[in-house]
PDB file of N, CA and C in Angstrom:
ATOM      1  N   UNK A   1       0.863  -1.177   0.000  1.00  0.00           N
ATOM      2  CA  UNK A   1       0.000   0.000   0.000  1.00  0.00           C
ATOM      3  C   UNK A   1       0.905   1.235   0.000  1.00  0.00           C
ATOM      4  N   UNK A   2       0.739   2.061  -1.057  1.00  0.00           N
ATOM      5  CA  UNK A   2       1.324   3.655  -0.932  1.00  0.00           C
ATOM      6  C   UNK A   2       1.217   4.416  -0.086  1.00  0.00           C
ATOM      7  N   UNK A   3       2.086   5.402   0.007  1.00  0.00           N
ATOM      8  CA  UNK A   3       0.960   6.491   1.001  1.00  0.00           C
ATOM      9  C   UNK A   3      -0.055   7.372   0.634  1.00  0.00           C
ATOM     10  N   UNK A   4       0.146   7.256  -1.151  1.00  0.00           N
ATOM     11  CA  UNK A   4      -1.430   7.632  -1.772  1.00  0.00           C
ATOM     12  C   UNK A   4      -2.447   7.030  -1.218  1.00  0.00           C
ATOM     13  N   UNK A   5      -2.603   5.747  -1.868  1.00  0.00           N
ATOM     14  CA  UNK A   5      -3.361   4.734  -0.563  1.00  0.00           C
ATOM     15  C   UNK A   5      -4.201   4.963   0.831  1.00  0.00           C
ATOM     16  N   UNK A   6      -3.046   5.142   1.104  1.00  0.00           N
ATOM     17  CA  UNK A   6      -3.244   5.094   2.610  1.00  0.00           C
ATOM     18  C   UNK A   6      -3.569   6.664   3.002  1.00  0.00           C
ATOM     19  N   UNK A   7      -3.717   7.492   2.121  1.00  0.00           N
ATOM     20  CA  UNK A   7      -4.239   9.059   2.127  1.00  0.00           C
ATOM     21  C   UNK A   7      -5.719   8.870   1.898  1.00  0.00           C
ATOM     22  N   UNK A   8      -5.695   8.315   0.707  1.00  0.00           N
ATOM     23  CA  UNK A   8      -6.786   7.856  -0.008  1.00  0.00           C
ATOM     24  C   UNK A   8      -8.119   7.075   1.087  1.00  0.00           C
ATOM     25  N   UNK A   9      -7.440   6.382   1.682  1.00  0.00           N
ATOM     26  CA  UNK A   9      -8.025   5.681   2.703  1.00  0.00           C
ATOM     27  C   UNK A   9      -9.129   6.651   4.049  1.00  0.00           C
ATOM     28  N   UNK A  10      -7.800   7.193   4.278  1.00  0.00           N
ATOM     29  CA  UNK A  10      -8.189   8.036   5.588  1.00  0.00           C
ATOM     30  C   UNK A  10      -9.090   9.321   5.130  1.00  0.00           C
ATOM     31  N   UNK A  11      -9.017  10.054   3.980  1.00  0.00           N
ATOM     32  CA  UNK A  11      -9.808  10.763   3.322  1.00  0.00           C
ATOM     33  C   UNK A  11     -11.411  10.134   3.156  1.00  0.00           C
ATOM     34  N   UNK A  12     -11.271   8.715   2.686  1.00  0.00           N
ATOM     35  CA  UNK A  12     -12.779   8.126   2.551  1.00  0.00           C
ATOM     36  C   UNK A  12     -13.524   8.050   3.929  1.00  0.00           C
ATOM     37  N   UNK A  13     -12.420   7.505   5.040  1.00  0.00           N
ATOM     38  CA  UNK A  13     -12.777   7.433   6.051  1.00  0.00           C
ATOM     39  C   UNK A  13     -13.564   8.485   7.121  1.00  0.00           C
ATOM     40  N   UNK A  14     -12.719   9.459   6.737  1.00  0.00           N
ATOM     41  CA  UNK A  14     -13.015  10.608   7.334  1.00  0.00           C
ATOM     42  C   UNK A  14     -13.877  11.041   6.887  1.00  0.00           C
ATOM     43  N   UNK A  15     -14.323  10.872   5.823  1.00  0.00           N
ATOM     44  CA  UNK A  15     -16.209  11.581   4.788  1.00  0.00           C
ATOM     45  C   UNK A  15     -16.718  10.404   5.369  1.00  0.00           C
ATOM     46  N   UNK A  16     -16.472   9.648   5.514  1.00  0.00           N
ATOM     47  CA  UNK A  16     -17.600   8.755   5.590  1.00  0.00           C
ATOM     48  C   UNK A  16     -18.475   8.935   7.168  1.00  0.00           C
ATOM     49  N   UNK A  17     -17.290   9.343   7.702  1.00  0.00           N
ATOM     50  CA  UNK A  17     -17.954   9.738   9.562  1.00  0.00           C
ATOM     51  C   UNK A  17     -18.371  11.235   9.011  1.00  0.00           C
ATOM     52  N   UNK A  18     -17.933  11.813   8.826  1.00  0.00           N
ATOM     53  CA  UNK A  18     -18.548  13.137   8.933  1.00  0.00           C
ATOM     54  C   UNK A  18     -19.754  13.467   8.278  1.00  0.00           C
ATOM     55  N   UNK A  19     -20.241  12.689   7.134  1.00  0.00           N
ATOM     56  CA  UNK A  19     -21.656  12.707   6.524  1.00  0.00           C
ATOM     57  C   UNK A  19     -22.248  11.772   7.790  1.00  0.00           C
ATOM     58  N   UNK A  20     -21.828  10.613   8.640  1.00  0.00           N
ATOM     59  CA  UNK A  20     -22.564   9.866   9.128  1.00  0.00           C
ATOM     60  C   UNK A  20     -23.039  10.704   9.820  1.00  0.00           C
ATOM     61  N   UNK A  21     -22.566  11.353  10.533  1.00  0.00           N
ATOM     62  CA  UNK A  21     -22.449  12.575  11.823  1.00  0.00           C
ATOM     63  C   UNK A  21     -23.006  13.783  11.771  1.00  0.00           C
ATOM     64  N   UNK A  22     -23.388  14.279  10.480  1.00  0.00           N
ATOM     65  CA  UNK A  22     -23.722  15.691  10.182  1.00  0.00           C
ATOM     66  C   UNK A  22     -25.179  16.105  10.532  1.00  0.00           C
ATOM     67  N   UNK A  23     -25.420  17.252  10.620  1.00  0.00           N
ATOM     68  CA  UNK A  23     -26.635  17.829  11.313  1.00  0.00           C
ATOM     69  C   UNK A  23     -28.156  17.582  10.072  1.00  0.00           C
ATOM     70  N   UNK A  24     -27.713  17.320   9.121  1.00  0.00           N
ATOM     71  CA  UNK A  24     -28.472  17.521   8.082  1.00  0.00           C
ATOM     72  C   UNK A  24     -28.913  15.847   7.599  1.00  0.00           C
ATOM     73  N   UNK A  25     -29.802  16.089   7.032  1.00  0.00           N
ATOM     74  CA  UNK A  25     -30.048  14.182   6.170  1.00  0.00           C
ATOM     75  C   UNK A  25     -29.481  14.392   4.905  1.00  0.00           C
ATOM     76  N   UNK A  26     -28.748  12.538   4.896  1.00  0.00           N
ATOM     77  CA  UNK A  26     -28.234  12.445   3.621  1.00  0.00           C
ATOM     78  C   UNK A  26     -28.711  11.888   3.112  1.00  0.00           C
ATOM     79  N   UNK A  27     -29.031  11.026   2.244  1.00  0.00           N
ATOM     80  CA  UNK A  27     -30.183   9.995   1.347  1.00  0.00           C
ATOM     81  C   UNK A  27     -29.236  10.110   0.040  1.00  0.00           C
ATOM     82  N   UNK A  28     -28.845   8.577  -0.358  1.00  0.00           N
ATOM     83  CA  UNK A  28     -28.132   8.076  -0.942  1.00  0.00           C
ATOM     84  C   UNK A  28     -29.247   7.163  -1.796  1.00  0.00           C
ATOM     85  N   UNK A  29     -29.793   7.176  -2.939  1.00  0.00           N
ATOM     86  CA  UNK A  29     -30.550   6.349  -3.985  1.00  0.00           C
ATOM     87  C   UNK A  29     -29.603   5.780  -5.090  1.00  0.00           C
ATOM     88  N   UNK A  30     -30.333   4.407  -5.684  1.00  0.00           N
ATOM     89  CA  UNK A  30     -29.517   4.290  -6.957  1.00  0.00           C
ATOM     90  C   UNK A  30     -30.105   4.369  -8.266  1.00  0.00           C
ATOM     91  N   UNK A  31     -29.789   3.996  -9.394  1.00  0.00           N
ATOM     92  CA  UNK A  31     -30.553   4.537 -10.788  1.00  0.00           C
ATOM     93  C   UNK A  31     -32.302   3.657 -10.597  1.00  0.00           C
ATOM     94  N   UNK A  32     -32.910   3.010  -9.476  1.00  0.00           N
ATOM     95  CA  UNK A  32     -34.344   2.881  -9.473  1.00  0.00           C
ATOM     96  C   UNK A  32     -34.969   3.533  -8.672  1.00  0.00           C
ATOM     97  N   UNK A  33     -34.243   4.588  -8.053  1.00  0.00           N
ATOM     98  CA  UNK A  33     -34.651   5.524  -6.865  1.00  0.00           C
ATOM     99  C   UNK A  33     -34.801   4.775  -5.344  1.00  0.00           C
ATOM    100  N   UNK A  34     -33.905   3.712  -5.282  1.00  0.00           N
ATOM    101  CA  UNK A  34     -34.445   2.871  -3.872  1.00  0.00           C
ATOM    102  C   UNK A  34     -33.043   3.630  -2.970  1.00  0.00           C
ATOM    103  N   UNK A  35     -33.759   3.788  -1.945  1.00  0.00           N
ATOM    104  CA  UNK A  35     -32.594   4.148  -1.021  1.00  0.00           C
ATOM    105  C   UNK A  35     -31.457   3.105  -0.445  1.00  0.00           C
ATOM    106  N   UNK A  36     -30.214   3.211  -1.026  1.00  0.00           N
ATOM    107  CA  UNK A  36     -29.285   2.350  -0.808  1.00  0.00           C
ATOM    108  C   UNK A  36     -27.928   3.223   0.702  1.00  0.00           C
ATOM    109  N   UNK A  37     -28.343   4.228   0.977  1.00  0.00           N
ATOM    110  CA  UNK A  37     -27.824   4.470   2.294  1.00  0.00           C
ATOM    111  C   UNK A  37     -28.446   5.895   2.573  1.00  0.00           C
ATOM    112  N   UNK A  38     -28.745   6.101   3.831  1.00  0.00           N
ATOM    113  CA  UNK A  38     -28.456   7.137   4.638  1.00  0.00           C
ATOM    114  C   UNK A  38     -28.524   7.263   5.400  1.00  0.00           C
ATOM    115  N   UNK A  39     -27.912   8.527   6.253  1.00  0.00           N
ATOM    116  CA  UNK A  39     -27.224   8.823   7.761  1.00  0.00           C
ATOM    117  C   UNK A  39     -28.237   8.569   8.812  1.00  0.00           C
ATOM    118  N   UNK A  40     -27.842   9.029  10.059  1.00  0.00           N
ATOM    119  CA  UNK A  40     -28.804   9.152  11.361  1.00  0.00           C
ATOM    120  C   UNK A  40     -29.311  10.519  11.047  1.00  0.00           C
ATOM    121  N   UNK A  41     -29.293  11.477  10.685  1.00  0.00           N
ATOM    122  CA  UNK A  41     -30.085  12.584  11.163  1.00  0.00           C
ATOM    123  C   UNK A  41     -31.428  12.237  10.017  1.00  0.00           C
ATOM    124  N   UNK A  42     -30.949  11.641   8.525  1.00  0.00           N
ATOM    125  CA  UNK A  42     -32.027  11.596   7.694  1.00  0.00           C
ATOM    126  C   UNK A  42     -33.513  10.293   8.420  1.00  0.00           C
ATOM    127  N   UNK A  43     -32.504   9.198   9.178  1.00  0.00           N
ATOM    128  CA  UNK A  43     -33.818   8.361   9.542  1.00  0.00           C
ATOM    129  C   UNK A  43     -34.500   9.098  10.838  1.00  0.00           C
ATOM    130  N   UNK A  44     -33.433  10.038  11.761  1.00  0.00           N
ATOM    131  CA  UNK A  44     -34.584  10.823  12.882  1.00  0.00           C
ATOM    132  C   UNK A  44     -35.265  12.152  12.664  1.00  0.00           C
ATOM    133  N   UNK A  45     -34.789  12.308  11.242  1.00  0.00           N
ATOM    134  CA  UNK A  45     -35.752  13.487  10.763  1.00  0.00           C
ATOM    135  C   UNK A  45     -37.472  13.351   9.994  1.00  0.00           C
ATOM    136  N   UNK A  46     -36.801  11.698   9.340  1.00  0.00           N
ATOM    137  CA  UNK A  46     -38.705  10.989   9.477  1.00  0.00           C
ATOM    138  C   UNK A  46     -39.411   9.971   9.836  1.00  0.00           C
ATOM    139  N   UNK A  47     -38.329   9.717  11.198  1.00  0.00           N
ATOM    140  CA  UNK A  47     -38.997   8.598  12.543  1.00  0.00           C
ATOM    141  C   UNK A  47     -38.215   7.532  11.873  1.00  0.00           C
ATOM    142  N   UNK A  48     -37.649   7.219  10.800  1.00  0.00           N
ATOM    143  CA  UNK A  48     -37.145   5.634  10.542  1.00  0.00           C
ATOM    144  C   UNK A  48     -36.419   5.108  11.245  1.00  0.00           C
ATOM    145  N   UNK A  49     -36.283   4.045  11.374  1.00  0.00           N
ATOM    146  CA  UNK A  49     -35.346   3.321  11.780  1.00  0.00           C
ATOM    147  C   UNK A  49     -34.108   3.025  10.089  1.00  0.00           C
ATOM    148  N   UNK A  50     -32.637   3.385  10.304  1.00  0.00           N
ATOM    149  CA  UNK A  50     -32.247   2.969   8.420  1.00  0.00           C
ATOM    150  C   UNK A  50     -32.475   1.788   7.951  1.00  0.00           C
ATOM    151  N   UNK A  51     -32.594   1.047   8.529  1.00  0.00           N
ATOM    152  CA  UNK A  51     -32.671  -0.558   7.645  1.00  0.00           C
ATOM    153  C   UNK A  51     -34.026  -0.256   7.511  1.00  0.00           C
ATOM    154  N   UNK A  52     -35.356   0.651   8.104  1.00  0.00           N
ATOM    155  CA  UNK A  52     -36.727   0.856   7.454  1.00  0.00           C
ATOM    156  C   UNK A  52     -36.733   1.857   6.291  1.00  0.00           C
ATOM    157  N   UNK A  53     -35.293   2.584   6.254  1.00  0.00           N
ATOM    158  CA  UNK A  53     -35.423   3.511   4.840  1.00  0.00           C
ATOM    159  C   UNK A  53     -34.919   2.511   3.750  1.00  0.00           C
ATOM    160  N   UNK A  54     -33.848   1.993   3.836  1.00  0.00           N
ATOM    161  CA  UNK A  54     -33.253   1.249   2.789  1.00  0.00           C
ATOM    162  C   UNK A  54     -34.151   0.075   2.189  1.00  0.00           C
ATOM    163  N   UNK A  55     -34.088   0.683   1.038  1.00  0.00           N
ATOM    164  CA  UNK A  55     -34.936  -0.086  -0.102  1.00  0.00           C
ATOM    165  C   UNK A  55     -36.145   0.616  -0.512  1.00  0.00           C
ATOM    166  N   UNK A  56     -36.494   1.543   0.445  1.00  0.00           N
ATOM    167  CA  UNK A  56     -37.642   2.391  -0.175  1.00  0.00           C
ATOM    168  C   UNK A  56     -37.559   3.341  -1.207  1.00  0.00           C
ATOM    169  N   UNK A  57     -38.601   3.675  -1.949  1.00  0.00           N
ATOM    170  CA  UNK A  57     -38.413   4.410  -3.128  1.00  0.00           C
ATOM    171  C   UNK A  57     -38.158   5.604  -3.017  1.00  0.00           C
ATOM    172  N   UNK A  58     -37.531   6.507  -3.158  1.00  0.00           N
ATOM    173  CA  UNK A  58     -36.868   8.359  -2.584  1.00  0.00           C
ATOM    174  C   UNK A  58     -38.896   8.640  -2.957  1.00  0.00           C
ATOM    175  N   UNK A  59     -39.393   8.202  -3.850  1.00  0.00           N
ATOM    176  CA  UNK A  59     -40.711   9.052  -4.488  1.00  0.00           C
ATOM    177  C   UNK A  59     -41.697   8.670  -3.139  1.00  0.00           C
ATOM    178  N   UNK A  60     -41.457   7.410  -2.234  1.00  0.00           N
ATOM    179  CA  UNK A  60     -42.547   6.764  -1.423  1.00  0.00           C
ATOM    180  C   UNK A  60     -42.575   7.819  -0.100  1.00  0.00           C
ATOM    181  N   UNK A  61     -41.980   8.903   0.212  1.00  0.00           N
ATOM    182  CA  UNK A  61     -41.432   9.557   1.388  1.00  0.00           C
ATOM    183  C   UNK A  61     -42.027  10.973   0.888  1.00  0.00           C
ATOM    184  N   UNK A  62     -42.544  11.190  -0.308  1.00  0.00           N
ATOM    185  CA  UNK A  62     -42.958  12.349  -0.923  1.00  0.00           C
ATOM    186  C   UNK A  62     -44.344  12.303  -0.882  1.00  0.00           C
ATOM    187  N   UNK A  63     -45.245  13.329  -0.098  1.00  0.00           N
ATOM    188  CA  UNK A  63     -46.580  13.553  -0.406  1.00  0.00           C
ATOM    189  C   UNK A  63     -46.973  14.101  -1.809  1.00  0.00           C
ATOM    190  N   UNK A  64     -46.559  14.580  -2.276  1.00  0.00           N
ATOM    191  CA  UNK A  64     -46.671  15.181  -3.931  1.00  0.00           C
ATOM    192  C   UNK A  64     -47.164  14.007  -4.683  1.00  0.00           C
ATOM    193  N   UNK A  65     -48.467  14.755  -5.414  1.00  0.00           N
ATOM    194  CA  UNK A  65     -48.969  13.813  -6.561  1.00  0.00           C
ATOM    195  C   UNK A  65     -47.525  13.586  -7.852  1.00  0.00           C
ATOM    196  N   UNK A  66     -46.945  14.594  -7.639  1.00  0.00           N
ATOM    197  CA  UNK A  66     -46.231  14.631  -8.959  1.00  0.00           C
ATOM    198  C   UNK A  66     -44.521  14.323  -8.585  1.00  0.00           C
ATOM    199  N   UNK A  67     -44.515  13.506  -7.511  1.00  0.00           N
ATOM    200  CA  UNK A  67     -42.647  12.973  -6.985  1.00  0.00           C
ATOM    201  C   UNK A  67     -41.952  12.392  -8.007  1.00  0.00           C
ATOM    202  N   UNK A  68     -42.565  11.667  -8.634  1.00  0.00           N
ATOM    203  CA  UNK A  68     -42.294  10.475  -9.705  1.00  0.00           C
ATOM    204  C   UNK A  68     -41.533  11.209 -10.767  1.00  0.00           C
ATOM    205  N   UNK A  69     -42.263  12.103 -11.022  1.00  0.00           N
ATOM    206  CA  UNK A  69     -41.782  13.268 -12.679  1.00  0.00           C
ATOM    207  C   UNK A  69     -40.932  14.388 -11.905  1.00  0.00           C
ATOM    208  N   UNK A  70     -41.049  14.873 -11.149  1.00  0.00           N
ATOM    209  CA  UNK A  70     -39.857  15.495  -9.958  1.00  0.00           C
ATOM    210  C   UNK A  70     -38.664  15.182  -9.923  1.00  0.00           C
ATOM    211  N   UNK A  71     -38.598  13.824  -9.688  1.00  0.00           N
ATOM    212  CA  UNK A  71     -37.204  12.868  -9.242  1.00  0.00           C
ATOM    213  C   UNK A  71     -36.850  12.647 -11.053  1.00  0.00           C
ATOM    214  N   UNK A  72     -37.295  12.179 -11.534  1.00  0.00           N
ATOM    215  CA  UNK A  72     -36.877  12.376 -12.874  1.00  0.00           C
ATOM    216  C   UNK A  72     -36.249  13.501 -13.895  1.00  0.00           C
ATOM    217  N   UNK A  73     -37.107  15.007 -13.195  1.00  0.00           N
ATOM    218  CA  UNK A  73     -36.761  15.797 -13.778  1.00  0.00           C
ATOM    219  C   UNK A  73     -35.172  16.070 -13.131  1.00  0.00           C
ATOM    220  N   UNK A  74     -34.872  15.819 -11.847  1.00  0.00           N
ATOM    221  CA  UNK A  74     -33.770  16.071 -11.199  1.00  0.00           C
ATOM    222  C   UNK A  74     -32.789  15.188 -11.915  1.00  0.00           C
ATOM    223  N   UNK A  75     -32.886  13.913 -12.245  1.00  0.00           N
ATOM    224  CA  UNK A  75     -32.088  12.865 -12.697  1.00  0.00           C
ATOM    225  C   UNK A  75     -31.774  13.323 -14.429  1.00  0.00           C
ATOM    226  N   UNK A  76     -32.584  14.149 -15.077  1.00  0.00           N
ATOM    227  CA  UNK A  76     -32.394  14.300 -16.333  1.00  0.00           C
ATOM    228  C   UNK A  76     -31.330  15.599 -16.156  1.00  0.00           C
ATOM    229  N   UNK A  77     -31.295  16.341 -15.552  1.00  0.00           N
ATOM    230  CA  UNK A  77     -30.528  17.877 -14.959  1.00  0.00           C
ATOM    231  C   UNK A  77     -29.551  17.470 -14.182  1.00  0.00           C
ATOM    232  N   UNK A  78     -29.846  16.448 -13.654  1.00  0.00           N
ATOM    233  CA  UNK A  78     -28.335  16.227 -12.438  1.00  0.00           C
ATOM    234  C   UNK A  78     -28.386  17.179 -11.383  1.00  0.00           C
ATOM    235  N   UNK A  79     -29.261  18.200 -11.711  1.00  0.00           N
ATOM    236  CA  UNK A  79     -29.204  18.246 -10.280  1.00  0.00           C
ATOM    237  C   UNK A  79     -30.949  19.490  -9.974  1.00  0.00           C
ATOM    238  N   UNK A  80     -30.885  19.818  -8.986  1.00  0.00           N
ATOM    239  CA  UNK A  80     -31.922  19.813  -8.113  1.00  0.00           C
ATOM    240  C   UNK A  80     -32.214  20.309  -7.030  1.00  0.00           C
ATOM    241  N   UNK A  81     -32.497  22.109  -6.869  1.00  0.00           N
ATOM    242  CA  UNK A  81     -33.000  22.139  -5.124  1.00  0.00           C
ATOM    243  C   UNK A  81     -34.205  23.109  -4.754  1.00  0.00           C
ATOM    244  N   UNK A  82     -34.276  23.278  -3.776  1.00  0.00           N
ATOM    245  CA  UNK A  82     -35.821  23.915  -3.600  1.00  0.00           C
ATOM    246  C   UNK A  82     -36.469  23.405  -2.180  1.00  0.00           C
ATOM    247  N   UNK A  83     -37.966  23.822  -1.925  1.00  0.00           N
ATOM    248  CA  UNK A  83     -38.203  23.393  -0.847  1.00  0.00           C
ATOM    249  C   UNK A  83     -39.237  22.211  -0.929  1.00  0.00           C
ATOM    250  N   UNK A  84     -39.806  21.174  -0.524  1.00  0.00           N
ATOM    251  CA  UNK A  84     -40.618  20.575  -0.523  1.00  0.00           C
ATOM    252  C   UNK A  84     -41.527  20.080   1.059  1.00  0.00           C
ATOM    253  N   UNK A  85     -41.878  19.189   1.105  1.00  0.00           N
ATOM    254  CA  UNK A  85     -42.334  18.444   1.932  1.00  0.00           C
ATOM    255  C   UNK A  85     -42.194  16.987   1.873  1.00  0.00           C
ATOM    256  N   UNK A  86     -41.919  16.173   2.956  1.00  0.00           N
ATOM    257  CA  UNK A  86     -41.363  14.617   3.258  1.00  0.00           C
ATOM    258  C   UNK A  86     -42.429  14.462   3.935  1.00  0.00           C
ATOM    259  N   UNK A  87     -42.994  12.694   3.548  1.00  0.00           N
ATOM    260  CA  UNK A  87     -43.584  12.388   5.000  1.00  0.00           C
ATOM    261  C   UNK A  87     -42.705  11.736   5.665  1.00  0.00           C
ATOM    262  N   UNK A  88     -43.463  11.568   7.204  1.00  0.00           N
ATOM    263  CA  UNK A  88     -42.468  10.992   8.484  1.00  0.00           C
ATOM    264  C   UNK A  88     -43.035   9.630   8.351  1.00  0.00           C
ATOM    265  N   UNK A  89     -42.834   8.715   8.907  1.00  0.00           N
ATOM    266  CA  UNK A  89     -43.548   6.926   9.430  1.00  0.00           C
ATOM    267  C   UNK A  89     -44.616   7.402   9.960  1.00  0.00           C
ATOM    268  N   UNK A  90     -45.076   8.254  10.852  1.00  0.00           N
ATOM    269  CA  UNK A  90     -46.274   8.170  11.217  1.00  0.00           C
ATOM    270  C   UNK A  90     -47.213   9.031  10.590  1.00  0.00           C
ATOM    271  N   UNK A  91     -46.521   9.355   9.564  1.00  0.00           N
ATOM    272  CA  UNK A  91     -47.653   9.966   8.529  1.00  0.00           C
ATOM    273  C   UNK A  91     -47.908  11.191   8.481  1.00  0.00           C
ATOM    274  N   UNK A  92     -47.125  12.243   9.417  1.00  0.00           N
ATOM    275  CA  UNK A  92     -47.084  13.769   9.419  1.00  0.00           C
ATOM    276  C   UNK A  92     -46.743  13.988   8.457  1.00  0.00           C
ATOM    277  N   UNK A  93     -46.523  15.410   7.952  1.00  0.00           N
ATOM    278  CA  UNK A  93     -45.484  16.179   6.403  1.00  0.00           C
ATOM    279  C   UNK A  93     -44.416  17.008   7.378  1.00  0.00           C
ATOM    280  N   UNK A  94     -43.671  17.023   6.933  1.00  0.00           N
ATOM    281  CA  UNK A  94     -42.448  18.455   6.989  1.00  0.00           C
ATOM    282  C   UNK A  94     -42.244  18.685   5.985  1.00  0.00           C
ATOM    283  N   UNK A  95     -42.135  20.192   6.538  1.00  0.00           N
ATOM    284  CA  UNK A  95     -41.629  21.122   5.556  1.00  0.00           C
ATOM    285  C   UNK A  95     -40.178  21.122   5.207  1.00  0.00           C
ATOM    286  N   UNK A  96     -39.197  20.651   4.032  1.00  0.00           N
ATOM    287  CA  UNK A  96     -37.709  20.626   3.887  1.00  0.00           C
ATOM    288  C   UNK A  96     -37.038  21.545   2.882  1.00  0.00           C
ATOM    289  N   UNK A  97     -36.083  21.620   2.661  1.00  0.00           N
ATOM    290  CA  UNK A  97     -35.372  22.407   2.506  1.00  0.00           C
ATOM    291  C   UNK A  97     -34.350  21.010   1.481  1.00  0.00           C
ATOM    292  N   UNK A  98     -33.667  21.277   0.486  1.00  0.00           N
ATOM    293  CA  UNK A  98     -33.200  19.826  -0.396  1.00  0.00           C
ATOM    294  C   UNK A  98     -32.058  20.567  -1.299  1.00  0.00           C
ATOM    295  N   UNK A  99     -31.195  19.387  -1.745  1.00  0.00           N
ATOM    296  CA  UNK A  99     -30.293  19.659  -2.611  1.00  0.00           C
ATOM    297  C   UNK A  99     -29.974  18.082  -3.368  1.00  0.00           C
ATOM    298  N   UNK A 100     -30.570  17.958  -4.168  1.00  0.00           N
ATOM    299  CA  UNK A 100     -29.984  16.565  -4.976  1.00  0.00           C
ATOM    300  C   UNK A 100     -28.936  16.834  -6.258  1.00  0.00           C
ATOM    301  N   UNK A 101     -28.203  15.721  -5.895  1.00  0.00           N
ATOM    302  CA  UNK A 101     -27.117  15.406  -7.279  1.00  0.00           C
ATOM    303  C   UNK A 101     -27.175  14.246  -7.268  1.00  0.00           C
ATOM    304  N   UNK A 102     -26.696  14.288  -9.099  1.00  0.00           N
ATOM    305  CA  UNK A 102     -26.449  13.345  -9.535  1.00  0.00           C
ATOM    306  C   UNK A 102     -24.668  12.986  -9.181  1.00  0.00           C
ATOM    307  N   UNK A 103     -24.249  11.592  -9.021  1.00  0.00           N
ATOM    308  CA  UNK A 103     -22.737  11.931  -9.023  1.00  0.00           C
ATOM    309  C   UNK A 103     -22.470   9.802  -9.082  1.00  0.00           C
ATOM    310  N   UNK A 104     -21.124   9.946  -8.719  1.00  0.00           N
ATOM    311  CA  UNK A 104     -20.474   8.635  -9.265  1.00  0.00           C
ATOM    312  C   UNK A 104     -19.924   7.870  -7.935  1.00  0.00           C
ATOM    313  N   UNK A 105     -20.336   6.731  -7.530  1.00  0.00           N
ATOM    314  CA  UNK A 105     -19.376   6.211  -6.221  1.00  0.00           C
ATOM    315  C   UNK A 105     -19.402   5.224  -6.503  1.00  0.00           C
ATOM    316  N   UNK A 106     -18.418   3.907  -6.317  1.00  0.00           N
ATOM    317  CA  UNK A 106     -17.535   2.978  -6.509  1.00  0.00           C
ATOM    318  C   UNK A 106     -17.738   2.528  -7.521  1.00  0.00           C
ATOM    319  N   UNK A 107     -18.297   3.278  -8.657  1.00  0.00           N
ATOM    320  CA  UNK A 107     -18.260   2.673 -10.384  1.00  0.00           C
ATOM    321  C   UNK A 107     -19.902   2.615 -10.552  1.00  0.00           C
ATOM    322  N   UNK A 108     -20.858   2.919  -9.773  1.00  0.00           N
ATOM    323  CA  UNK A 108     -22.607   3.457 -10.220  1.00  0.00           C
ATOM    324  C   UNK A 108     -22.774   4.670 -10.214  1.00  0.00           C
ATOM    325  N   UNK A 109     -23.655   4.739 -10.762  1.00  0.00           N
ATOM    326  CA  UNK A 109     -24.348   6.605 -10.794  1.00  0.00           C
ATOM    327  C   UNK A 109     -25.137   6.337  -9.461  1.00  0.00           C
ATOM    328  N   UNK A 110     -25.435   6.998  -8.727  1.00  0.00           N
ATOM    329  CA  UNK A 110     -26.085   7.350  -7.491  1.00  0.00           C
ATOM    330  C   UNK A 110     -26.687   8.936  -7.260  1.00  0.00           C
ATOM    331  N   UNK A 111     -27.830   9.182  -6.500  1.00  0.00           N
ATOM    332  CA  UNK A 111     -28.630  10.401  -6.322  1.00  0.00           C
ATOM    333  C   UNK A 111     -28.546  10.672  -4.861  1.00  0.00           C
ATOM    334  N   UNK A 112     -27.496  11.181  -4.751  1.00  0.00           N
ATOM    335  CA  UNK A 112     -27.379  12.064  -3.376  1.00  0.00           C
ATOM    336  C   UNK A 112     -28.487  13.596  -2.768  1.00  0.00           C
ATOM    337  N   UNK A 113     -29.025  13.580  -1.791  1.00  0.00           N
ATOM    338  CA  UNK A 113     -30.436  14.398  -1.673  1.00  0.00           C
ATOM    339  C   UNK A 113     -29.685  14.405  -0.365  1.00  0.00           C
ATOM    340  N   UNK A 114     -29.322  16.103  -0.002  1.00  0.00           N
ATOM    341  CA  UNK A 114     -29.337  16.728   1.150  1.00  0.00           C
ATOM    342  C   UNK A 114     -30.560  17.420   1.749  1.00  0.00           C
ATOM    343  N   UNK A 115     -30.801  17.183   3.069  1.00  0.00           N
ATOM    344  CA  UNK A 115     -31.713  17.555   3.574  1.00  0.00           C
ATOM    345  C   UNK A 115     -32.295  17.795   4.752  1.00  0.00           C
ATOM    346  N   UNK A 116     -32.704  19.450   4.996  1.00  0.00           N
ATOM    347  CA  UNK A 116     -32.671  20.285   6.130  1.00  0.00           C
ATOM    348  C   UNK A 116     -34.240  20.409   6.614  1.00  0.00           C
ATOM    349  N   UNK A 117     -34.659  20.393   7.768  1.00  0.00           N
ATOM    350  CA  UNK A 117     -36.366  20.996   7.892  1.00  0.00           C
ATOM    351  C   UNK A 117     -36.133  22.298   8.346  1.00  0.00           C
ATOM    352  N   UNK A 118     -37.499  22.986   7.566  1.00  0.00           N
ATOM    353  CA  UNK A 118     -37.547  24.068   7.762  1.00  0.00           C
ATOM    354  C   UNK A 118     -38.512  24.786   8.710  1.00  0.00           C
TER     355      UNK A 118
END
């Protein structure tokens, strides 16, 4: 191992705690919109437990008749922000605050969605 490597390493490492850790939700989807990771603040910002977010559809968490063509329009642009509304597990709305990209991690396209309540 280099010390590129081993830079390389501690750099991933270190994003990887600090998104875990951050004040904001992260929501990590892949090209079918199923949620394939995100942090603690995103599952206590809408009651989940993460293994109850993962696998759900980013569109199933959206009260909007129109999430479906939304998330699409974001995926055709790459990117995406504005305010919306999420539901929680028990079925409330919040009001959020969002930033989605499109971007690349370990060789898939993936849809990264930051996200603040307002």
């Amino acid at each position: 191992m280099t010390a590129t490597d081993v830079d390389d390493l501690i750099q991933t490492s270190l994003l990887g705690e600090a998104v875990e850790n951050a004040p904001i939700g992260v929501f990590v989807a892949d090209e079918e919109m199923r949620y394939i990771a995100v942090n603690r603040a995103a599952s206590a910002m809408l009651g989940y437990e993460r293994d109850e977010l993962l696998g759900l559809l980013a569109t199933s968490l959206s009260p909007l008749p129109d999430a479906t063509e939304r998330y699409r329009e974001m995926v055709a642009a790459g990117e995406r922000s504005g305010t919306t509304r999420a539901l929680r597990k028990d079925g409330s709305e919040i009001e959020v605050e969002y930033w989605s990209c499109t971007t690349r991690v370990a060789q898939m396209t993936v849809y990264v969605t930051f996200v603040r309540p307002l």
